[in-house]
C-alpha atoms as a PDB file:
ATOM      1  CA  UNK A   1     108.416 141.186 129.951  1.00  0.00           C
ATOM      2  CA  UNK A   2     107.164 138.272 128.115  1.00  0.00           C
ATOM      3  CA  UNK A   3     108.784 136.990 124.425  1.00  0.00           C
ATOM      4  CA  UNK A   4     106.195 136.412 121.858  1.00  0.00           C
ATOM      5  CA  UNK A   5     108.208 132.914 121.819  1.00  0.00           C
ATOM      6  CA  UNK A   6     107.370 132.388 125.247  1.00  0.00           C
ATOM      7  CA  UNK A   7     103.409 132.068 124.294  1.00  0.00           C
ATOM      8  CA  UNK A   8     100.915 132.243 123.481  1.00  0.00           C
ATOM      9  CA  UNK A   9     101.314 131.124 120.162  1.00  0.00           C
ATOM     10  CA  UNK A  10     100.619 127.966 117.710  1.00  0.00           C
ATOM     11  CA  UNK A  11     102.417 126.362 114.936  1.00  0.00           C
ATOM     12  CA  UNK A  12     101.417 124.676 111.891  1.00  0.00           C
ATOM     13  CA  UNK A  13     102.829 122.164 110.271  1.00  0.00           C
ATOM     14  CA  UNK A  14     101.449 120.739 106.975  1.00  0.00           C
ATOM     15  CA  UNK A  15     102.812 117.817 104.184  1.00  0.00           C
ATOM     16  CA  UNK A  16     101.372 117.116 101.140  1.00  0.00           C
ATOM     17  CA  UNK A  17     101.668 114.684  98.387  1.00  0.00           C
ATOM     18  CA  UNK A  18     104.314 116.428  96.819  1.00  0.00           C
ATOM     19  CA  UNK A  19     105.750 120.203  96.472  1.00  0.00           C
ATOM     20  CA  UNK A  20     103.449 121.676  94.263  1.00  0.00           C
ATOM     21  CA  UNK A  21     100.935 124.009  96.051  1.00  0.00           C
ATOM     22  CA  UNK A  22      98.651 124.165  93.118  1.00  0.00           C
ATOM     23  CA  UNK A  23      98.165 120.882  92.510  1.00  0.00           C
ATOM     24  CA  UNK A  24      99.429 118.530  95.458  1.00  0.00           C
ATOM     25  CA  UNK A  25      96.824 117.871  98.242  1.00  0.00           C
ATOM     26  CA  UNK A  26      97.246 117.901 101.998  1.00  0.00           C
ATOM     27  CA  UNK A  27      98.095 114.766 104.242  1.00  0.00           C
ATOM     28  CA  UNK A  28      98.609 115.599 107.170  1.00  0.00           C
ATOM     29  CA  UNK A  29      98.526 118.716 108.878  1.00  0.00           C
ATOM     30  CA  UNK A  30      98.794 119.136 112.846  1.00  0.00           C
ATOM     31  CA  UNK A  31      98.859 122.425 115.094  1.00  0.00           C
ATOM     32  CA  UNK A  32     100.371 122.797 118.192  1.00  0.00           C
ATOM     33  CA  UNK A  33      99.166 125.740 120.448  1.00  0.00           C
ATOM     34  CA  UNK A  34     100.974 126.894 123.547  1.00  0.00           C
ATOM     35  CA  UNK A  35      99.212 129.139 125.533  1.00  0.00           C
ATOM     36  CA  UNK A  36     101.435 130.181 128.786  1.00  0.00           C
ATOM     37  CA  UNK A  37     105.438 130.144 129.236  1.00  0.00           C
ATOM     38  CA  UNK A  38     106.079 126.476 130.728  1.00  0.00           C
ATOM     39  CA  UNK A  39     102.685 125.118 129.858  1.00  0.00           C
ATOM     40  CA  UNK A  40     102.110 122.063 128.811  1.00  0.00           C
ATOM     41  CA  UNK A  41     100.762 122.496 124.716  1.00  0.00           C
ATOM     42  CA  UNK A  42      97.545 121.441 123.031  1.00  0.00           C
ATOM     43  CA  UNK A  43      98.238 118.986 119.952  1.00  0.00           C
ATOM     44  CA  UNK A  44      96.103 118.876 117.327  1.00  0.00           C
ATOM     45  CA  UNK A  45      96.570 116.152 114.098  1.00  0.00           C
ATOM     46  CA  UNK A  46      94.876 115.108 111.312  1.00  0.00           C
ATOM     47  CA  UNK A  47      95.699 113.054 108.956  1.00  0.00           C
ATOM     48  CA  UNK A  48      93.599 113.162 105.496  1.00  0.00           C
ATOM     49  CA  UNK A  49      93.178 110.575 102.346  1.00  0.00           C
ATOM     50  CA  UNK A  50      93.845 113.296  99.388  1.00  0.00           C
ATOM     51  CA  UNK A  51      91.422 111.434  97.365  1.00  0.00           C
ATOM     52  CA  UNK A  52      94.474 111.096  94.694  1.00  0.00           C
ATOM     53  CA  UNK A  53      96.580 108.154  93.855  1.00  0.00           C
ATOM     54  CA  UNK A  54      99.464 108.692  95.800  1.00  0.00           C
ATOM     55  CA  UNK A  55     102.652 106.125  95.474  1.00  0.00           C
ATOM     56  CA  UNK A  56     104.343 104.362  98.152  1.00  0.00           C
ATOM     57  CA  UNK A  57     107.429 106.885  97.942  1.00  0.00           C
ATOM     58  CA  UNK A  58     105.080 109.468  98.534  1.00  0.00           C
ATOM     59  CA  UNK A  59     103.336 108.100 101.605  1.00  0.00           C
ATOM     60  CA  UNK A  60     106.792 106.668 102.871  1.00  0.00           C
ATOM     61  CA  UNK A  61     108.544 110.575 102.708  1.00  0.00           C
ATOM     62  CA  UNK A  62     105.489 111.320 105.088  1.00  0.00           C
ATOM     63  CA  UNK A  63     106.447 108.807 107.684  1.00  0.00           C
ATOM     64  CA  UNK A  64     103.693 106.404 106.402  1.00  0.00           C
ATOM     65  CA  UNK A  65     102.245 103.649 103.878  1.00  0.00           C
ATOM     66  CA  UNK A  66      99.761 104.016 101.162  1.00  0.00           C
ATOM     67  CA  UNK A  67      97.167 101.774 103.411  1.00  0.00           C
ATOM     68  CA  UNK A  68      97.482 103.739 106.429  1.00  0.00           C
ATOM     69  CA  UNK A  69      96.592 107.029 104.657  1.00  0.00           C
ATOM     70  CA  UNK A  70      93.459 104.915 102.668  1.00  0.00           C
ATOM     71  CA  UNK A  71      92.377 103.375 105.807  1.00  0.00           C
ATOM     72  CA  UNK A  72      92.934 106.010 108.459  1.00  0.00           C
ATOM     73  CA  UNK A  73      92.659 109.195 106.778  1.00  0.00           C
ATOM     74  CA  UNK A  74      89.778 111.165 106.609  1.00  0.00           C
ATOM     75  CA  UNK A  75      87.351 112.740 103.755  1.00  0.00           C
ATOM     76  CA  UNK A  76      89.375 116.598 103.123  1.00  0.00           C
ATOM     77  CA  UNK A  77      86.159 118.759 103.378  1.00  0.00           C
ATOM     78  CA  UNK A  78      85.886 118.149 106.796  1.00  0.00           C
ATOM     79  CA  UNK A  79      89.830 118.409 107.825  1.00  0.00           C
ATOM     80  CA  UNK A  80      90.348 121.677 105.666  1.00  0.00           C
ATOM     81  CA  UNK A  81      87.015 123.456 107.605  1.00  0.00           C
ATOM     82  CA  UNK A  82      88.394 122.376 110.832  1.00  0.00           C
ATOM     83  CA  UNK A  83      91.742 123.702 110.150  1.00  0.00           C
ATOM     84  CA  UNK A  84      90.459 126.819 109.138  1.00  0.00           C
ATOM     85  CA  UNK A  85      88.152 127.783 111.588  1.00  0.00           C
ATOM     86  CA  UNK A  86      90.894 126.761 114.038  1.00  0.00           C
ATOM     87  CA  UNK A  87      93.557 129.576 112.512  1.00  0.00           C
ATOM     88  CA  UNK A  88      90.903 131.621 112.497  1.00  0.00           C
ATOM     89  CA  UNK A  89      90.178 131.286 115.962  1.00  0.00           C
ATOM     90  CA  UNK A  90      94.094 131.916 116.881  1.00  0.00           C
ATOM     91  CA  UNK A  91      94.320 134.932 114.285  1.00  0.00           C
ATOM     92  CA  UNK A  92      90.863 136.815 116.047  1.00  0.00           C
ATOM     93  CA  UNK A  93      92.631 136.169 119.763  1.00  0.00           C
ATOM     94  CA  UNK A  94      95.756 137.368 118.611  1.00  0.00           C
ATOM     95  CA  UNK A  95      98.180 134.599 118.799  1.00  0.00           C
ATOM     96  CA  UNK A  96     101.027 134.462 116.807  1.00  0.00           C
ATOM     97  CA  UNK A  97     101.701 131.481 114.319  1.00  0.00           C
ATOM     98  CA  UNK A  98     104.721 130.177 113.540  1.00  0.00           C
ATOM     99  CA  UNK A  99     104.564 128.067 110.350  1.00  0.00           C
ATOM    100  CA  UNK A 100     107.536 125.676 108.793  1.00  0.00           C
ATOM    101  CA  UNK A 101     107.915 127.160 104.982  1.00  0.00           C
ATOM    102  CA  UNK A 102     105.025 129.946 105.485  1.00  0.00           C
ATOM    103  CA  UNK A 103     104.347 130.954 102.235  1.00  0.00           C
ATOM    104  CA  UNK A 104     103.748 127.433 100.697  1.00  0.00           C
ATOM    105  CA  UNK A 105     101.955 126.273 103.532  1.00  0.00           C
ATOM    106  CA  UNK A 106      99.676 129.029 103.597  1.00  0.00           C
ATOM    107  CA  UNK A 107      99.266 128.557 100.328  1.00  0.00           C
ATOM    108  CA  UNK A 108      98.082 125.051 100.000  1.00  0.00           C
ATOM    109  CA  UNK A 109      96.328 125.078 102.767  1.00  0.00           C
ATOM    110  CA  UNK A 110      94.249 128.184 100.495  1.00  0.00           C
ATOM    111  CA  UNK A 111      94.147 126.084  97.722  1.00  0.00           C
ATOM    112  CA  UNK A 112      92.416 123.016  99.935  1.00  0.00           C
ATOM    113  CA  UNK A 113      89.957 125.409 101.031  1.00  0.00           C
ATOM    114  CA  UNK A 114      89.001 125.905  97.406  1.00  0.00           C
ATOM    115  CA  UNK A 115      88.995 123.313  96.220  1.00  0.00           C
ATOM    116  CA  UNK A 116      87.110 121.286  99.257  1.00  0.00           C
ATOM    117  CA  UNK A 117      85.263 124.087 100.706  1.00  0.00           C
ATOM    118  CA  UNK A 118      84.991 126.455  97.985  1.00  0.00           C
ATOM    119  CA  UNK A 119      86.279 129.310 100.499  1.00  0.00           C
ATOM    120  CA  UNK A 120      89.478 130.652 100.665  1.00  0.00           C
ATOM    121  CA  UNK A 121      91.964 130.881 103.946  1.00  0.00           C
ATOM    122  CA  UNK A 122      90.833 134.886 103.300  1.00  0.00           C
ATOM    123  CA  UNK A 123      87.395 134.458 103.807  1.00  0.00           C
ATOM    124  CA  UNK A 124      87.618 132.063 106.972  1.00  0.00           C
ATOM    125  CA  UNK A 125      90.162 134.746 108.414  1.00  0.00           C
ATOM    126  CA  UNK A 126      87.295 137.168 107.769  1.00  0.00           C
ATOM    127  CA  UNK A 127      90.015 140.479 107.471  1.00  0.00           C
ATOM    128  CA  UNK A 128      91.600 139.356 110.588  1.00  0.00           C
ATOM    129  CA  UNK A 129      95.537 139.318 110.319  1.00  0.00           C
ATOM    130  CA  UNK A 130      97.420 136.772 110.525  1.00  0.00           C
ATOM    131  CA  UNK A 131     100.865 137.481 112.419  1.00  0.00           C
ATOM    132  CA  UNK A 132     103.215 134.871 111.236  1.00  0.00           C
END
């Protein structure tokens, strides 16, 4: 008997500018889907410019610098529609998501959807579940 540990499944892993799930904006958010025991997993990253001052603390507690996240990262609208289509695609074939701090990360990742796609994680789940 397989574990639902031993796949399929994906995990998501978002940081933001700061702890605030209301307010802060995403920076980087990657998801990592493993679809048999033993296989090798699919990485997905992306790594956005908020489109808010952020300070060098900030970018530094996220492994990077101010001009890296300016230069490298992309506009949100796009980031925040692939992210959600691609949860959506994993909640419609079933797979379980694991998800560091669940209930914020959801959250912002809601909130981005508002405010960049003016959608909502609900609507691009379209009354699909999501087993976290």
């Amino acid at each position: 008997m397989t574990h639902w540990y031993e796949g399929p499944l994906a995990a998501l892993s978002l940081r933001a500018t700061g702890p605030d799930t209301e307010a802060d904006r995403l920076v980087t958010a990657a998801l990592v889907v493993q679809d048999l025991a033993g296989a090798r997993p699919r990485t997905l990253r992306w790594l956005v410019s908020p489109g808010v001052a952020m300070t060098e603390e900030q970018a530094a507690r996220l492994g990077l610098t101010h001009d890296q996240v300016v230069r490298t990262g992309r506009w949100p609208a796009p980031v925040m529609e692939e992210v959600g289509r691609a949860l959506a695609g994993h909640a419609a074939a079933g797979r379980p998501l694991v998800v560091d701090d669940a209930p914020a990360a959801l959250t912002l990742l809601d909130r981005e959807l508002r405010r960049h796609r003016a959608s909502s994680l609900g609507a691009y789940l379209s009354g699909v579940p999501l087993s976290v």
